[in-house]
N, C-alpha and C. Protein backbone atom coordinates (compact mmCIF):
# COMPACT_ATOMS: atom_id res chain seq x y z
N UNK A 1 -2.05 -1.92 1.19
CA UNK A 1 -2.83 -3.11 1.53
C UNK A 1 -4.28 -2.70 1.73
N UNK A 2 -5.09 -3.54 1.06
CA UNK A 2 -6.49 -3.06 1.42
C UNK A 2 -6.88 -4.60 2.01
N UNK A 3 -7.72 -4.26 3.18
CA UNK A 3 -8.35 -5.08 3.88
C UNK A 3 -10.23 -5.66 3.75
N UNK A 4 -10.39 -6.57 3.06
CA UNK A 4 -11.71 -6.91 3.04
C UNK A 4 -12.45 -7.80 4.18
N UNK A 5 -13.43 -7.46 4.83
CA UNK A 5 -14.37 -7.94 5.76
C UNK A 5 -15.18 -8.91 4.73
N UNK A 6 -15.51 -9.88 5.43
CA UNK A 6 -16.41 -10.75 5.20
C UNK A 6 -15.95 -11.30 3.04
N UNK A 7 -14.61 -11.50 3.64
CA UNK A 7 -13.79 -11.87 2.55
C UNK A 7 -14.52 -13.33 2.06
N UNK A 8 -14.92 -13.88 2.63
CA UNK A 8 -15.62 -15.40 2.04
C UNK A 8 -16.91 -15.25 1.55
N UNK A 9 -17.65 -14.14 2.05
CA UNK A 9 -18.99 -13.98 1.33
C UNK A 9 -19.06 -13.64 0.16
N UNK A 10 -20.56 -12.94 -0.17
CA UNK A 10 -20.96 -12.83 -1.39
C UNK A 10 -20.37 -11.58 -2.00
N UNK A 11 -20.49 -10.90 -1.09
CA UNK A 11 -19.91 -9.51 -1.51
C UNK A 11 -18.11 -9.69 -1.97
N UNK A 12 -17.64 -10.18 -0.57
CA UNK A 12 -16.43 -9.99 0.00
C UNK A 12 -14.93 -10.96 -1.62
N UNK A 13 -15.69 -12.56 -1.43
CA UNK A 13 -14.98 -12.89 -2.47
C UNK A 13 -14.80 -12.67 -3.45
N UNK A 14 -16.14 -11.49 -4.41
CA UNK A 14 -15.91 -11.30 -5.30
C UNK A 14 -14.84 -10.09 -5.69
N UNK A 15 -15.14 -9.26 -4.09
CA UNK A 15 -14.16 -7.82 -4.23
C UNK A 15 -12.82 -8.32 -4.41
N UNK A 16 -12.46 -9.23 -3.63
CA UNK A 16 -10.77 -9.90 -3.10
C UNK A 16 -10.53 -10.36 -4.60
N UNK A 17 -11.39 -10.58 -5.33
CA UNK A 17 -10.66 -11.32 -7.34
C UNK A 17 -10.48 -10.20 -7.49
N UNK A 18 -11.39 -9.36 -7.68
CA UNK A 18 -11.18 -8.09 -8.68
C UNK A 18 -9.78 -7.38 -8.12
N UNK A 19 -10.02 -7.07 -6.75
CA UNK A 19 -8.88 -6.40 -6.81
C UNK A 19 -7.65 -6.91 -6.70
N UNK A 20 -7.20 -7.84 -6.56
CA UNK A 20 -6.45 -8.82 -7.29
C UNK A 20 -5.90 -8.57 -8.54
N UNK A 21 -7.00 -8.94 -9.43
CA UNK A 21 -7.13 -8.33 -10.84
C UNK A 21 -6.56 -7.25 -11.05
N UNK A 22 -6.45 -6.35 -10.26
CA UNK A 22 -6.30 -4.90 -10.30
C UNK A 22 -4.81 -4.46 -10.10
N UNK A 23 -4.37 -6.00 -9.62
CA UNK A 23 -2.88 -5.70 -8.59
C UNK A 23 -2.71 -5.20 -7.27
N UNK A 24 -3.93 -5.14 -6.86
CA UNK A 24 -3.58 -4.59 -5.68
C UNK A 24 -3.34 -5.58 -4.52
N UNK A 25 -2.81 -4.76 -3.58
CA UNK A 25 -2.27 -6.07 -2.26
C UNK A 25 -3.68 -6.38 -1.25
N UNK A 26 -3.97 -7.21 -0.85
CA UNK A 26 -5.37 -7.74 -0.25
C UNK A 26 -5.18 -8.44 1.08
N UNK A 27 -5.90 -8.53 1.82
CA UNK A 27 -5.97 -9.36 2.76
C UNK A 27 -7.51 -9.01 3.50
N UNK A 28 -8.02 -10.76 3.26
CA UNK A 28 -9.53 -10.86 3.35
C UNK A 28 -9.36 -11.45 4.57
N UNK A 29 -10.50 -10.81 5.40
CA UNK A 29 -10.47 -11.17 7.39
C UNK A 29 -11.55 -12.19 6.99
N UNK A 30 -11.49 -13.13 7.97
CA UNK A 30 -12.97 -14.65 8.43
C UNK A 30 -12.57 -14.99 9.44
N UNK A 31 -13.34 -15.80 9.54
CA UNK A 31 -13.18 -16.50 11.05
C UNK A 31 -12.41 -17.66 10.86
N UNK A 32 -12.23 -18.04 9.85
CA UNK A 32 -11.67 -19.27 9.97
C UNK A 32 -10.60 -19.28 8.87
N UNK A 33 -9.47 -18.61 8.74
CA UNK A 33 -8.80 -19.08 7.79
C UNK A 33 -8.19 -20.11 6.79
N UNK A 34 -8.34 -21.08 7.85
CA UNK A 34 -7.61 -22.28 7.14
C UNK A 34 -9.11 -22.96 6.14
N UNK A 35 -10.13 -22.59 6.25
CA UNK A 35 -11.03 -22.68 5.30
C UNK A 35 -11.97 -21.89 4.25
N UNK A 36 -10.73 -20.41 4.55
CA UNK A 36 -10.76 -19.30 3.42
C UNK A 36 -11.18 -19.54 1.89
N UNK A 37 -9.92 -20.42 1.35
CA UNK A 37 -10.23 -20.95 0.21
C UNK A 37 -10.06 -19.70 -0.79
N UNK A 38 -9.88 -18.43 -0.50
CA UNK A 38 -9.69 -17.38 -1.06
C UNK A 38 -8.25 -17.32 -2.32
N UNK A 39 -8.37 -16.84 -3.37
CA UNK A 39 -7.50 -16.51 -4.55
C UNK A 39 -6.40 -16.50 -4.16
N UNK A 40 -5.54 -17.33 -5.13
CA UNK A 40 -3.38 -16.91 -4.82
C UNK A 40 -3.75 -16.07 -4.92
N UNK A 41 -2.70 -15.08 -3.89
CA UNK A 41 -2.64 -13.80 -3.97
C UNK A 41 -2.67 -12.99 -2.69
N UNK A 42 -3.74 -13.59 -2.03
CA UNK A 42 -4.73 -13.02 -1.31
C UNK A 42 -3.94 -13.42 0.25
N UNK A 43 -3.74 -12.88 0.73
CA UNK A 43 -3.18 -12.79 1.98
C UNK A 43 -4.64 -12.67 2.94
N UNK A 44 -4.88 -14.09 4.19
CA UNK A 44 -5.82 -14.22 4.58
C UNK A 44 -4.99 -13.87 6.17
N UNK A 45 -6.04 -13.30 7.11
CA UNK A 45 -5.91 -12.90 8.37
C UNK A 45 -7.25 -13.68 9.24
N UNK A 46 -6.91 -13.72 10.74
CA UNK A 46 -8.41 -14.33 11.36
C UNK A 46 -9.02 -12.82 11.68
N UNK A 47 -10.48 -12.80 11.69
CA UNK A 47 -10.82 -12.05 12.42
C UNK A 47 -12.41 -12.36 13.04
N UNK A 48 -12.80 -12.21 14.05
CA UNK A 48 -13.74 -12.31 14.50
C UNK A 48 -14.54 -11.69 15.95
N UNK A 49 -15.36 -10.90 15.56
CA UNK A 49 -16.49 -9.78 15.76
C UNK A 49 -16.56 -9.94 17.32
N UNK A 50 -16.51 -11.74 17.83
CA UNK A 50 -16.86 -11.92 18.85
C UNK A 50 -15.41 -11.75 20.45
N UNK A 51 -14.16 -11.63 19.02
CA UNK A 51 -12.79 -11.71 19.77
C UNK A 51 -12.19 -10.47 19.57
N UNK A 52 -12.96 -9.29 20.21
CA UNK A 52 -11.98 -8.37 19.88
C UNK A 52 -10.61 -7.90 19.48
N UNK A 53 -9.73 -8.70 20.48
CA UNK A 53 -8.01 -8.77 20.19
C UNK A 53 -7.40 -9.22 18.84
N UNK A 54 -8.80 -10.17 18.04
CA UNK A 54 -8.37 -10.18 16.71
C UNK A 54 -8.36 -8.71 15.55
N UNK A 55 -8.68 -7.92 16.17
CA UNK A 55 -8.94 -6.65 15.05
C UNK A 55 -7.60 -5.81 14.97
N UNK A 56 -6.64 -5.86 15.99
CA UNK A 56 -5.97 -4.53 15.25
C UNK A 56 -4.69 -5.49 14.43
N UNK A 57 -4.18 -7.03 14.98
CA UNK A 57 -3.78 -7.93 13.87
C UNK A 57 -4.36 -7.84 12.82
N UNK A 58 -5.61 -7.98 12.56
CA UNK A 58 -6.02 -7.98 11.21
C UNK A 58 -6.30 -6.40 10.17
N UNK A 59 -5.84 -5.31 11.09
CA UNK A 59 -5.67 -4.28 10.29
C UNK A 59 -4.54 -3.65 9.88
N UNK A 60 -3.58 -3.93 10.96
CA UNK A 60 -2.18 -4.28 10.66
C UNK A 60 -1.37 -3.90 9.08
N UNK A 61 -0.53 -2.42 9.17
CA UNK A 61 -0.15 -2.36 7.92
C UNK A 61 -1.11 -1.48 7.01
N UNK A 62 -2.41 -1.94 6.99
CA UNK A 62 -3.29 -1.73 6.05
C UNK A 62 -3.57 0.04 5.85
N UNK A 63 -3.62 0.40 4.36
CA UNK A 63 -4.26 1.87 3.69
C UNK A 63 -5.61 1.93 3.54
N UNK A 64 -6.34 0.95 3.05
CA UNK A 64 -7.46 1.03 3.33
C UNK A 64 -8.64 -0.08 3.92
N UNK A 65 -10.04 0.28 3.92
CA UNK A 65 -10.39 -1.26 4.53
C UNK A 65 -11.72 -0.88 3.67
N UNK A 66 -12.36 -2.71 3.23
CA UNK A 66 -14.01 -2.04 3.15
C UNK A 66 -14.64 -2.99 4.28
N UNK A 67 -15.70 -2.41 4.79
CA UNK A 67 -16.07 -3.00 6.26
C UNK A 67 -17.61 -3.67 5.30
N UNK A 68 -18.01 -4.77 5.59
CA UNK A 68 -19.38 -5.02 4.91
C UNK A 68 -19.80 -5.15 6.45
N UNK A 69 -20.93 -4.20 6.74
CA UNK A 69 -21.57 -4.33 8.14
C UNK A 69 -22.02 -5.70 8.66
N UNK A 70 -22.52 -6.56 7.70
CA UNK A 70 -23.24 -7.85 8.21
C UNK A 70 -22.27 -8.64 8.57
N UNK A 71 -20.68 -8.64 8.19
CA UNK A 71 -19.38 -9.62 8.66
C UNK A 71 -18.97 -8.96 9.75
N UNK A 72 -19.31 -7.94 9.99
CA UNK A 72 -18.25 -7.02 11.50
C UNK A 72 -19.30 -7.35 13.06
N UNK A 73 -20.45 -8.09 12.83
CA UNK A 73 -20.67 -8.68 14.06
C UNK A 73 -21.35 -7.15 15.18
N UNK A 74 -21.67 -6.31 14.72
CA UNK A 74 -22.43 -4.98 15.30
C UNK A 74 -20.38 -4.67 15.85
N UNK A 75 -19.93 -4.51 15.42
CA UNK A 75 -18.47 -3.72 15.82
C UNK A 75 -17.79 -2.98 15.02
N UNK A 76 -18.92 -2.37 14.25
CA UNK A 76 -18.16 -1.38 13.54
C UNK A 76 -17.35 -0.39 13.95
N UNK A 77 -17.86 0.49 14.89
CA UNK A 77 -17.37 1.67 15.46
C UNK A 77 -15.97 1.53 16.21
N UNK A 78 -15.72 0.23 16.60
CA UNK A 78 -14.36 -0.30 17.32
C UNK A 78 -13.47 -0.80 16.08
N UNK A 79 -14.30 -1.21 14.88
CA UNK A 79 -13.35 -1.77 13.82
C UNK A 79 -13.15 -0.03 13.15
N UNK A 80 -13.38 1.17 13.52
CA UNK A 80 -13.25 2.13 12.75
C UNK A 80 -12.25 3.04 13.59
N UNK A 81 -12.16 2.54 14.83
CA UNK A 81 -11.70 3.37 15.45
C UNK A 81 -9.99 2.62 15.78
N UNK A 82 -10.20 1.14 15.32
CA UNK A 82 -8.79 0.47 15.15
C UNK A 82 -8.12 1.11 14.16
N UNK A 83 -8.67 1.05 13.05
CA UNK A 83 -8.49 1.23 11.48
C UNK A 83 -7.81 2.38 11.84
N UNK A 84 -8.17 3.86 12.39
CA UNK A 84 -7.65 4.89 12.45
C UNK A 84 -6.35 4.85 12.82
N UNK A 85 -6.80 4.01 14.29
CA UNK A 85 -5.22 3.70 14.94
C UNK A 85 -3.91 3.18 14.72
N UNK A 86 -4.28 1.93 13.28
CA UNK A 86 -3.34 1.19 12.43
C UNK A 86 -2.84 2.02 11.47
N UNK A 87 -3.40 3.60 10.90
CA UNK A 87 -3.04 4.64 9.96
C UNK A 87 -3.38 4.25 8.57
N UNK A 88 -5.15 3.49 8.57
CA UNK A 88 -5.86 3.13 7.90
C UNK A 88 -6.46 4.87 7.40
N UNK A 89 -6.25 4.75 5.76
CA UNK A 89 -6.49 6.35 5.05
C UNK A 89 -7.81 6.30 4.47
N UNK A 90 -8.45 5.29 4.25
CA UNK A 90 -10.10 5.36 3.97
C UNK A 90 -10.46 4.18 4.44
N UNK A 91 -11.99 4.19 4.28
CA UNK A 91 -13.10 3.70 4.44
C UNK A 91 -14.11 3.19 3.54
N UNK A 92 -15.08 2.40 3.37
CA UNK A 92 -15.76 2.08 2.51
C UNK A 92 -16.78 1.32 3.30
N UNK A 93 -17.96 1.49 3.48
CA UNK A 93 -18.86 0.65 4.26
C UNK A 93 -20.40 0.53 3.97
N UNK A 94 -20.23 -1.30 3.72
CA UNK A 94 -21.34 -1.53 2.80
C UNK A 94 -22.45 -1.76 3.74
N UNK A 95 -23.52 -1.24 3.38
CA UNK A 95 -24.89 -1.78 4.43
C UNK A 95 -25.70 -1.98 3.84
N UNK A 96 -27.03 -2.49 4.27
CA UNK A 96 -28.18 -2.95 3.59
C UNK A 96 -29.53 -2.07 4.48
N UNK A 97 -30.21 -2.55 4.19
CA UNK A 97 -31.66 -1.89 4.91
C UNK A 97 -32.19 -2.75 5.85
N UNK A 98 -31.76 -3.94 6.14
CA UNK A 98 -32.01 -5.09 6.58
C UNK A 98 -31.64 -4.99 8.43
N UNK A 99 -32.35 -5.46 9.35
CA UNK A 99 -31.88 -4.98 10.65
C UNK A 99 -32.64 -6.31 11.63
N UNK A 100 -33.25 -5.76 13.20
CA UNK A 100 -33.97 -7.36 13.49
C UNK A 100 -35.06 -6.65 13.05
N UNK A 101 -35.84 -7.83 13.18
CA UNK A 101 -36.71 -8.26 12.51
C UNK A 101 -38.17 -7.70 13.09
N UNK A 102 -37.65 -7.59 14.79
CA UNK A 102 -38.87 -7.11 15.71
C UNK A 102 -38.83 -5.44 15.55
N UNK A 103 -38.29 -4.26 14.50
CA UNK A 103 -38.84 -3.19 13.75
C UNK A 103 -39.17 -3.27 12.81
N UNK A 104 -39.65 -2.44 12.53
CA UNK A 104 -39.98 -1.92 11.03
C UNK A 104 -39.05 -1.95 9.69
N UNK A 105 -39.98 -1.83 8.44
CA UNK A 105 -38.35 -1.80 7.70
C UNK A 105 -37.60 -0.08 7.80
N UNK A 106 -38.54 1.16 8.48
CA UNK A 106 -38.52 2.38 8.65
C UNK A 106 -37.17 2.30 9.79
N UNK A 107 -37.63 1.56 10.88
CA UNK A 107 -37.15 1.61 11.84
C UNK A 107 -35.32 1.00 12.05
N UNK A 108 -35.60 0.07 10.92
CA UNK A 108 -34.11 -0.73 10.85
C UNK A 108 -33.65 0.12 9.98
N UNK A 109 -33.82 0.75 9.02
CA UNK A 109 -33.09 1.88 8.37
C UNK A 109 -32.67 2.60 9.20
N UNK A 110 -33.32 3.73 9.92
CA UNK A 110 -32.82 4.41 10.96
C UNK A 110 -31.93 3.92 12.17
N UNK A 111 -31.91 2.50 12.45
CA UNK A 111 -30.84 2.58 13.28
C UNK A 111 -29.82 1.94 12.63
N UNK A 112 -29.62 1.56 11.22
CA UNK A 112 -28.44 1.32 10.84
C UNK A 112 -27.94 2.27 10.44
N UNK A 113 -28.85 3.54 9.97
CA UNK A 113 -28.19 4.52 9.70
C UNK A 113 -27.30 5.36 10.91
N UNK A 114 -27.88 5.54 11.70
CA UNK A 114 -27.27 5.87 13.08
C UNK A 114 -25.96 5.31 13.65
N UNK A 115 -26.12 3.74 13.52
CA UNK A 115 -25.02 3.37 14.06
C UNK A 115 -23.89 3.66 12.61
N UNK A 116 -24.52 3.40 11.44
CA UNK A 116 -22.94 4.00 10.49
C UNK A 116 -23.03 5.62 10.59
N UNK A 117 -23.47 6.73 11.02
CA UNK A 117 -23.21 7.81 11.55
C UNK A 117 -22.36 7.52 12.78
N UNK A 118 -22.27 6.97 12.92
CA UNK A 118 -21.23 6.98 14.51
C UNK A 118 -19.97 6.52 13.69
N UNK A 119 -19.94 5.53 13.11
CA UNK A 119 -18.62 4.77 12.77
C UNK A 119 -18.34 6.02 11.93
N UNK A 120 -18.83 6.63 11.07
CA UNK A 120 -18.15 7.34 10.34
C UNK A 120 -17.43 8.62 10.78
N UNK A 121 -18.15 8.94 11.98
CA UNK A 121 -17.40 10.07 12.70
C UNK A 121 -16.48 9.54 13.85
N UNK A 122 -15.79 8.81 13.73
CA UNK A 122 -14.62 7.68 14.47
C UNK A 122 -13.40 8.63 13.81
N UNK A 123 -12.65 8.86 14.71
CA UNK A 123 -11.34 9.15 14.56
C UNK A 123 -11.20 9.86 13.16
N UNK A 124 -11.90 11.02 12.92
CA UNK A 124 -11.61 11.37 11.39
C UNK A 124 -11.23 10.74 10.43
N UNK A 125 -11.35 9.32 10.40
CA UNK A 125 -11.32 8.72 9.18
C UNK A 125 -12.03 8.82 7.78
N UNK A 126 -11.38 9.44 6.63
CA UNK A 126 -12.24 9.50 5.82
C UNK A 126 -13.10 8.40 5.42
N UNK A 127 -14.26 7.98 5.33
CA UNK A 127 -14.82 6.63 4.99
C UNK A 127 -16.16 7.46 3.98
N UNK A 128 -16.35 6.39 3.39
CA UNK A 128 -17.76 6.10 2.60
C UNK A 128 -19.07 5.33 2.93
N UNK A 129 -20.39 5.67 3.10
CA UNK A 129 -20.67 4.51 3.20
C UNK A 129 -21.99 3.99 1.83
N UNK A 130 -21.99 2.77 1.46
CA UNK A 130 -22.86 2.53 0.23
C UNK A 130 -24.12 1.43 1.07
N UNK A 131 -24.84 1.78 0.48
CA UNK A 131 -26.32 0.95 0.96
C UNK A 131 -26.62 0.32 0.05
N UNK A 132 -25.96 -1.10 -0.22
CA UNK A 132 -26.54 -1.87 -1.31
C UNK A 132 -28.27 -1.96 -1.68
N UNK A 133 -29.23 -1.90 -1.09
CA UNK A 133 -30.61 -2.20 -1.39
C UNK A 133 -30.62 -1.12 -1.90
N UNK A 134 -30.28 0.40 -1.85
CA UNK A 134 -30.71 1.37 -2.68
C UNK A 134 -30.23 1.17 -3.70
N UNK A 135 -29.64 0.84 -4.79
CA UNK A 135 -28.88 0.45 -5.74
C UNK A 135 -29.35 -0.79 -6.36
N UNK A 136 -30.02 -1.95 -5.82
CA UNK A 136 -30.59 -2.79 -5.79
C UNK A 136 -32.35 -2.86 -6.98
N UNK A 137 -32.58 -1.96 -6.47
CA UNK A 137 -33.42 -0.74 -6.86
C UNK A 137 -33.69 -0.59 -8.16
N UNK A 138 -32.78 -0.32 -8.83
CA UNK A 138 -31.84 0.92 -10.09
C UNK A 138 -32.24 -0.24 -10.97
């Protein structure tokens, strides 16, 4: 089972087709399921950033997860350290360069980088992480 964050967004709905496509087993976390709207197939869970007790239900089962930082609500490091605990085997975690608004764009790099240095050293989980704006770039 792979688990997608921010399964209704831009990123998120398009990952949940493909891998679909792919055959693989899915289940996309939101806040609101019953207005998911997400692909047959797709096994939808609640989850939300602000309700902690929704996270280890929604990791439940799962081999892998991809976390998109902007859907996890600044809770990554607790959604990484569930993941471990559910016997979640990778990681994948998408970020941007984007942060508030009252730093720099220097400054919001560096502390998103920081805080995904923390999540990634969570419970030895192997994880990845990709920075969409560098790629953006290309």
């Amino acid at each position: 089972m792979i688990v997608v964050t921010g399964a209704t967004g831009k990123v998120g709905r398009p990952l949940v087709t493909a891998l679909l496509a792919a055959a693989a087993e899915v289940r996309g976390l939101t806040r609101d399921p019953a207005a998911a709207g997400l692909p047959a197939g797709a096994e939808v869970a609640r989850f939300d950033p602000g309700r902690p007790e929704t996270i280890a239900a929604a990791l439940a089962g799962a081999a892998k997860v991809f976390l998109n930082v902007a859907a996890t609500g600044g809770c990554i490091t607790e959604l990484m350290a569930a993941a471990a605990r559910a016997g979640v085997r990778s990681a994948v975690l998408l970020s941007s360069l984007t942060g508030p608004e009252s730093l720099t764009q220097a400054e919001q790099a560096r502390a998103i980088g920081a805080a995904i240095g923390r999540a990634l050293r969570v419970e030895e989980l192997p994880a990845a992480a990709f920075r969409q704006a560098a790629a953006a770039f290309r």
